[in-house]
C-alpha atoms as a PDB file:
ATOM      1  CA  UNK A   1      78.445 104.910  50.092  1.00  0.00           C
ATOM      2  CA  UNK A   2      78.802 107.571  52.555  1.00  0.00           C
ATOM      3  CA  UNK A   3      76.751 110.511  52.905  1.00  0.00           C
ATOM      4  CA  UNK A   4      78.969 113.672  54.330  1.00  0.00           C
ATOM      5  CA  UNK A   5      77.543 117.113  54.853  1.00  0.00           C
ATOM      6  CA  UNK A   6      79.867 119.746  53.211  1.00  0.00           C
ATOM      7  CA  UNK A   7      82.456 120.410  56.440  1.00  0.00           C
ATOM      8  CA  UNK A   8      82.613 117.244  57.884  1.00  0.00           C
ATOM      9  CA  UNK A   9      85.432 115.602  55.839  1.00  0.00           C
ATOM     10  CA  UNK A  10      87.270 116.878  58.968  1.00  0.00           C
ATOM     11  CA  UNK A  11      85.806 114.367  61.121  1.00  0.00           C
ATOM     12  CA  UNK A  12      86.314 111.878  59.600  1.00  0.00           C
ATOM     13  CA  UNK A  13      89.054 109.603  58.425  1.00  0.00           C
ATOM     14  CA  UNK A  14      88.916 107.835  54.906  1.00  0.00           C
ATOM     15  CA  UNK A  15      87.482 104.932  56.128  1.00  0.00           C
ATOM     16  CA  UNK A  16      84.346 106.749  57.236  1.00  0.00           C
ATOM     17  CA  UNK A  17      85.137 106.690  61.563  1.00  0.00           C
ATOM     18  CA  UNK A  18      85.249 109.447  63.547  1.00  0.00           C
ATOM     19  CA  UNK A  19      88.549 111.428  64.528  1.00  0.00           C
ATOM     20  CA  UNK A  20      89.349 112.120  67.747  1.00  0.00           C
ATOM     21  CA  UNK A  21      92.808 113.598  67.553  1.00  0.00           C
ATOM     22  CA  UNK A  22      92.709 117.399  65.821  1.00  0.00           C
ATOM     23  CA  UNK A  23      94.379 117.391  62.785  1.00  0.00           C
ATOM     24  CA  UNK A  24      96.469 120.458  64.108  1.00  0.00           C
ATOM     25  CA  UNK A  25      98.593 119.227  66.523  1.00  0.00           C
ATOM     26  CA  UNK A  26      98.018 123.103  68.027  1.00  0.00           C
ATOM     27  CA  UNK A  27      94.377 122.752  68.647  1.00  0.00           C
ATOM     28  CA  UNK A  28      93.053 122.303  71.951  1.00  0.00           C
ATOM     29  CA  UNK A  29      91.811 118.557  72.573  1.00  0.00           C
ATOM     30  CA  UNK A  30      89.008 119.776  74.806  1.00  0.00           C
ATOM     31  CA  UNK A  31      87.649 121.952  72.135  1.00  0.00           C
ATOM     32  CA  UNK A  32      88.362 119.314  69.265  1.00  0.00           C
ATOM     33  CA  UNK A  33      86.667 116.537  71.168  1.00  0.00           C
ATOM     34  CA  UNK A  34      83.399 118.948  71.789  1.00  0.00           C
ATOM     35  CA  UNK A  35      83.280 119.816  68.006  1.00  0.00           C
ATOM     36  CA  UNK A  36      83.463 115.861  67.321  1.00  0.00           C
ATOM     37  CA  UNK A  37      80.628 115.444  70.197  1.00  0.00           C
ATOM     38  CA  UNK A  38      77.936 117.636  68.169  1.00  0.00           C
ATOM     39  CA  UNK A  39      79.338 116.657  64.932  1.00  0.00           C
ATOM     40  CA  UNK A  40      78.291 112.947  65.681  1.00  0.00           C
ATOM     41  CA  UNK A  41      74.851 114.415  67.752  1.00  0.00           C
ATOM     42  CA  UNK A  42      74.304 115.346  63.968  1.00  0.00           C
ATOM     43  CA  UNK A  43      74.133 112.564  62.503  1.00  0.00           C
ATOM     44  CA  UNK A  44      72.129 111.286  65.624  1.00  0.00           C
ATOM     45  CA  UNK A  45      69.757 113.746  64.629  1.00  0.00           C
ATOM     46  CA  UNK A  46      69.420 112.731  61.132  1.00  0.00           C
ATOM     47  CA  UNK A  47      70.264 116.082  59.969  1.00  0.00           C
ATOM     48  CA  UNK A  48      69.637 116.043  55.883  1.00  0.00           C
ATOM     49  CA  UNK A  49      73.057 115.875  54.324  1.00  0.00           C
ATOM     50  CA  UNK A  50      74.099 118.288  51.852  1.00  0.00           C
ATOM     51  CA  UNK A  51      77.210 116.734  50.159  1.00  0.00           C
ATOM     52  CA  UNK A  52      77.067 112.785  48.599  1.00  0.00           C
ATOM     53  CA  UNK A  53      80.418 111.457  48.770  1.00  0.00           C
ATOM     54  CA  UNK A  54      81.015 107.644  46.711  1.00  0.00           C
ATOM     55  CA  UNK A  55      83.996 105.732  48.244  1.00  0.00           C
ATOM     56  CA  UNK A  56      85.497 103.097  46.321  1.00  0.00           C
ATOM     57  CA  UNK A  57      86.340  99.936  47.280  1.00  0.00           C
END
């Protein structure tokens, strides 16, 4: 199971890793990359989820 705050389904793919390309082919990389930096410094942080998502397998 994989615990997303509401928000971060953008960060990740389906699979549950972290995505590095913007899914806008018009957004900047640097700023994309930086978002995806604190993004993951969240869950570093152990901030409390909001949001339980159930993936099947």
């Amino acid at each position: 199971m994989s615990i997303l705050r509401a928000g971060d389904e953008k960060y990740h793919y389906r699979d549950g890793s972290h995505r590095w390309v913007p899914p806008d082919p018009d957004e900047d990389q640097a700023v994309w990359e930086e978002q995806v930096r604190q993004h993951k410094h969240g869950h570093l942080r152990n901030e409390r989820p909001k949001v339980r998502l159930r993936r099947l397998v």
